[in-house]
Protein backbone atom coordinates (compact mmCIF):
# COMPACT_ATOMS: atom_id res chain seq x y z
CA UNK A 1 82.11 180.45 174.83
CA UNK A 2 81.62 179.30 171.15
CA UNK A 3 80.82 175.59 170.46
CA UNK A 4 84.42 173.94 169.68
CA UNK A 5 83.68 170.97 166.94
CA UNK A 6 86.11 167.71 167.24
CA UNK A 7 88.98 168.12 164.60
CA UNK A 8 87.96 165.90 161.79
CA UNK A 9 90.47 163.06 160.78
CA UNK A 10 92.12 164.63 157.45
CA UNK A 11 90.20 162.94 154.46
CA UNK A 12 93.02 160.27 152.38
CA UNK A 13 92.24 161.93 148.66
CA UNK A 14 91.18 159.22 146.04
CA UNK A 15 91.66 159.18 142.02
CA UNK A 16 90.24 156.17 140.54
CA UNK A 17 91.17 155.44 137.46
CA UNK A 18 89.58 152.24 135.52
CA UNK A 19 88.07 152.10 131.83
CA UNK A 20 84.65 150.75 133.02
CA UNK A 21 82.16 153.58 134.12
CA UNK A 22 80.10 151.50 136.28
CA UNK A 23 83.65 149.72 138.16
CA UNK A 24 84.32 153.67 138.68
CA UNK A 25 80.69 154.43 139.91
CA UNK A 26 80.45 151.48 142.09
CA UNK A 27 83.78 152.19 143.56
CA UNK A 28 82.64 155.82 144.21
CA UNK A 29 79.69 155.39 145.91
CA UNK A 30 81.13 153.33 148.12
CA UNK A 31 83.95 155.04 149.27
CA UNK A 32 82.09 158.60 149.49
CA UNK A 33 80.29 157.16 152.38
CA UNK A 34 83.63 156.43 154.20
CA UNK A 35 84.40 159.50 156.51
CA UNK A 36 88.23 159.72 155.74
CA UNK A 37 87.91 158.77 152.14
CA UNK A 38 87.31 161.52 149.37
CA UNK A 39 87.10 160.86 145.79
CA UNK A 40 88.72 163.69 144.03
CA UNK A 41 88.64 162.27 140.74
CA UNK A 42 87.86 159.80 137.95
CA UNK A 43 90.29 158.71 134.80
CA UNK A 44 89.00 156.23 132.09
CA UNK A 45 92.80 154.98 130.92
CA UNK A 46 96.13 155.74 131.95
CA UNK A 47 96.49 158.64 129.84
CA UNK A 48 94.17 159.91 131.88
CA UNK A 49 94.81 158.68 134.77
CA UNK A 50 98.56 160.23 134.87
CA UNK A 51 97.33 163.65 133.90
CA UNK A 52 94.72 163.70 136.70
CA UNK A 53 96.77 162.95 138.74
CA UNK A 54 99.64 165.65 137.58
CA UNK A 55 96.20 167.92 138.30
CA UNK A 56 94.89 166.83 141.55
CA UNK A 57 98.01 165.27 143.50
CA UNK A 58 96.10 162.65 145.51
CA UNK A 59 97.10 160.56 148.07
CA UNK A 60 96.13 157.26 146.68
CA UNK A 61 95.26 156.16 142.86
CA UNK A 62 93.12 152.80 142.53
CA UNK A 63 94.42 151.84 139.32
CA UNK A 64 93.38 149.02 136.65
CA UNK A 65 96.23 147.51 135.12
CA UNK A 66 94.32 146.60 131.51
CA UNK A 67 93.18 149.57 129.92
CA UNK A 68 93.15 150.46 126.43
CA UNK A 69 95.91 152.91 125.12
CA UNK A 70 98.16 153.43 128.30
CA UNK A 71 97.52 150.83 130.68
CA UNK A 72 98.20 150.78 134.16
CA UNK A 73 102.09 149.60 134.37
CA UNK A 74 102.70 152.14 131.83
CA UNK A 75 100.85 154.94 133.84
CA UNK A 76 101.95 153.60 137.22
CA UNK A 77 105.75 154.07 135.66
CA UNK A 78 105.21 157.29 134.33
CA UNK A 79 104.00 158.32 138.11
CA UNK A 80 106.77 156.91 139.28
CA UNK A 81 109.17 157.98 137.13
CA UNK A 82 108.06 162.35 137.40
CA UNK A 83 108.15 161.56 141.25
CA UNK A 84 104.45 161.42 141.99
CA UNK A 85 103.89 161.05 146.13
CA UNK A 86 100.80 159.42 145.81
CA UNK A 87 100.62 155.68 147.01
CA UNK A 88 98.98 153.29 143.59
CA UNK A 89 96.84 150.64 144.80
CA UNK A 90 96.09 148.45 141.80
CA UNK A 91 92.57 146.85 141.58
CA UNK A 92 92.15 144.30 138.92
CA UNK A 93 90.31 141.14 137.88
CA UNK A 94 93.48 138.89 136.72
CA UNK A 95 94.94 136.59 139.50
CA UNK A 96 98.11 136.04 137.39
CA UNK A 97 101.04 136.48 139.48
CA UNK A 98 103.29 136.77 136.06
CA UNK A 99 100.32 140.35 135.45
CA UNK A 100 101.14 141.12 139.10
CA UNK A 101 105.02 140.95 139.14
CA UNK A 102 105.48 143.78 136.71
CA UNK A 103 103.17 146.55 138.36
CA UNK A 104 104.90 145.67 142.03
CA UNK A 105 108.27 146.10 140.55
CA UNK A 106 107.35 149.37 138.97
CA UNK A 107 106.23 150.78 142.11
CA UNK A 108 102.95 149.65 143.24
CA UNK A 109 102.03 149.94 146.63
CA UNK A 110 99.90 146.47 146.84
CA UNK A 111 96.96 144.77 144.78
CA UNK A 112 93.04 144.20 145.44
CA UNK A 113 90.99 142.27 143.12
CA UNK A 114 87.53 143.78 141.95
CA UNK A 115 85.62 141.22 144.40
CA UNK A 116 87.23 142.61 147.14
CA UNK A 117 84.31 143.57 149.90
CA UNK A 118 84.19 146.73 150.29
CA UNK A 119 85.25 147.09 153.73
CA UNK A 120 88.45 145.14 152.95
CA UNK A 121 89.10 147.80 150.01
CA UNK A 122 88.69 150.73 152.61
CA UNK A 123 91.00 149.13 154.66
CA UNK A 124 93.53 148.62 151.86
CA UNK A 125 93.29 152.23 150.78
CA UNK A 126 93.69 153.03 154.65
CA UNK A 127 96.98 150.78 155.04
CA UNK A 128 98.81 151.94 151.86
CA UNK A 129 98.00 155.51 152.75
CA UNK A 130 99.85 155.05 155.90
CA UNK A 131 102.89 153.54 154.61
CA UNK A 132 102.73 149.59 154.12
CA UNK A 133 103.24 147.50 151.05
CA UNK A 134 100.25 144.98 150.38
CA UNK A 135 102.39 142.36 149.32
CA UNK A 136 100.77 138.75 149.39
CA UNK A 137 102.66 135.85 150.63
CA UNK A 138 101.79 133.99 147.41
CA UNK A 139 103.24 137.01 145.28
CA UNK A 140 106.33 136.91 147.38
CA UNK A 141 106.81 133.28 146.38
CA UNK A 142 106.26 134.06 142.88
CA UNK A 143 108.63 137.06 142.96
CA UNK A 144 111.32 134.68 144.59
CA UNK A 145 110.73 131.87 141.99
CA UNK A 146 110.65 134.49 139.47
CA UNK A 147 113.69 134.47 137.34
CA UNK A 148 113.72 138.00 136.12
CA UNK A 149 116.63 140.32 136.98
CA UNK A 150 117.67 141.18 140.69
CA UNK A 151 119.39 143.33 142.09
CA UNK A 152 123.33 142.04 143.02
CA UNK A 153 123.49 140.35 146.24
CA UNK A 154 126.89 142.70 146.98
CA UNK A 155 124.87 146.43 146.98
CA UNK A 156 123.31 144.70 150.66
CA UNK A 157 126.12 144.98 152.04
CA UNK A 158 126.72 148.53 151.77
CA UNK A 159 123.95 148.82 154.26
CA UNK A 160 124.59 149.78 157.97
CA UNK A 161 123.15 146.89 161.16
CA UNK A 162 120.54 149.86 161.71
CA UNK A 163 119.36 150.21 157.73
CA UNK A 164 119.05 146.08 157.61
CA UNK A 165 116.48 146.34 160.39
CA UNK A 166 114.45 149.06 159.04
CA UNK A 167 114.73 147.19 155.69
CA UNK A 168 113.38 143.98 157.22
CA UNK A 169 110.35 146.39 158.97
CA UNK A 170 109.72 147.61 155.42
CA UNK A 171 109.58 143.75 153.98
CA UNK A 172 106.99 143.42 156.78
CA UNK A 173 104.94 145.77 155.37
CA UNK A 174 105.58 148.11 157.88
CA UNK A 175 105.21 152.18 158.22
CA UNK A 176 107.33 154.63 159.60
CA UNK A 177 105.61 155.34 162.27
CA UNK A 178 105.15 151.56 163.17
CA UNK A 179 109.26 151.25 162.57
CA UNK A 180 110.12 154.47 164.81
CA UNK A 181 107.72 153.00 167.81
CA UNK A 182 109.52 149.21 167.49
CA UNK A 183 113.10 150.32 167.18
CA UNK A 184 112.46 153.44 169.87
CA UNK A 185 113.69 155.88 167.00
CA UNK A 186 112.59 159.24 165.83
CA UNK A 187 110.62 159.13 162.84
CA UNK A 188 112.92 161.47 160.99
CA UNK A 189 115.66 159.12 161.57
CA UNK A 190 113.12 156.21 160.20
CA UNK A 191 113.01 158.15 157.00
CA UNK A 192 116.64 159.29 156.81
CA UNK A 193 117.50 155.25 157.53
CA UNK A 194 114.56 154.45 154.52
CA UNK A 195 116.36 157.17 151.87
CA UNK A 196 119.76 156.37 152.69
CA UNK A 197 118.22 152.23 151.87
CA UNK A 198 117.13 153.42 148.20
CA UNK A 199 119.84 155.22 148.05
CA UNK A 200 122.48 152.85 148.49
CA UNK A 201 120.12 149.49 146.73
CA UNK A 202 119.36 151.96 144.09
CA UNK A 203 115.34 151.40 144.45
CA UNK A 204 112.80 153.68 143.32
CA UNK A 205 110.41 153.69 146.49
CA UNK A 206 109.63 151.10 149.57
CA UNK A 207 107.56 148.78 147.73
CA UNK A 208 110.31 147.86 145.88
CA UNK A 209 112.85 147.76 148.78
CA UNK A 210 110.38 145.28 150.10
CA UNK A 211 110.47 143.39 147.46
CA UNK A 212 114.72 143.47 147.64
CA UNK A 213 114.23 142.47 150.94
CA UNK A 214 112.38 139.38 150.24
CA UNK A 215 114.50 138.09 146.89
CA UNK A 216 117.44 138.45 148.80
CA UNK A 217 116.89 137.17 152.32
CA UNK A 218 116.90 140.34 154.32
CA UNK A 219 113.13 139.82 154.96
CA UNK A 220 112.63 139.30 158.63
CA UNK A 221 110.93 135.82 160.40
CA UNK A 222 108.46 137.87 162.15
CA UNK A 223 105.20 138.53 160.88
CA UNK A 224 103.52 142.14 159.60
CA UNK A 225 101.87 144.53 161.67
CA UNK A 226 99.04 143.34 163.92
């Protein structure tokens, strides 16, 4: 009988865009040593960055938010706006939650700073890959305190008992899957609950149903994922 080989777990496909070669370099040789991470690509500004990513349709973009030209808001929102799948991690060196705000409302799936170890970054790719919003309890206070504009409190209640849970999973950061396996449903009815959320709140993607959830009290008590 031929040798049979263990499936290999499907690599998460990487674009790193950043306007500092050796950030990029450092960041590559790194992750090409992780078994399920692949670097597809490299971008040295948004320009870039968006057109690589037209080109190579990866899973996850590390993205730097100050770049000259097109920066990284104004990439991530292009993305965004042509309905790019893949999930955009941003890594940066600015602690600012008023830098942060902006890039999470446009769509961002989460933050890592450059100082990040390395192990902590693989996880991060890992957990925005899957589904979950990397959203820092010290952003979400900032984002509540914030007093930019917010969606009306009446569009919440257009939402069904069943679409306020699976928003307050989402606020916790939580995936699909994760959702499905706590509230015993399919997870095509997960996703039809997540679409008909967006839908109704008139939000672009999860990360910034999460962020709904939070600014308007439909965040749930209970903690994330363990």
């Amino acid at each position: 009988m031929p040798d049979r080989t263990p499936d290999r777990t499907p690599s998460i496909r990487v674009l790193l865009v950043d306007d500092h070669q050796v950030v990029r370099r450092g960041l590559r040789t790194f992750l090409e040593v992780q078994d399920d991470i692949e670097v597809v690509g490299e971008a040295a500004d948004g320009a870039e960055g968006v057109d690589r990513a037209r080109e190579l349709d990866p899973d996850v973009v590390l993205m730097d938010l100050k770049m000259p030209g097109v920066d990284g808001i104004e990439a991530l929102r292009t993305l965004k706006g042509e309905g790019s799948r893949a999930r955009i991690l941003i890594v940066t060196s600015f602690t600012e939650h008023r830098t942060m705000v902006p890039a999470l409302r446009a769509g961002a799936a989460g933050y890592v700073y450059k100082d990040v170890d390395p192990e902590a970054l693989a996880g991060a790719i890992r957990s925005v890959h899957a589904g979950h919003v990397l959203l820092q309890p010290e952003l979400a206070e900032a984002l509540l305190a914030d007093d930019g504009p917010r969606a009306p409190q009446g569009r919440g209640g257009t939402l069904t008992e069943r679409e306020r849970e699976v928003l307050g999973h989402i606020a916790d950061g939580r995936s699909n899957r994760e959702i499905a396996r706590s509230l015993h449903l399919s997870e095509k009815t997960v996703k039809t609950h997540v679409s008909n959320i967006l839908m109704k709140l008139d939000l672009a993607d999860r990360t910034q149903a999460a962020l709904w959830a939070v600014r308007n009290g439909e965040a749930r008590d209970g903690g994330g994922p363990s």
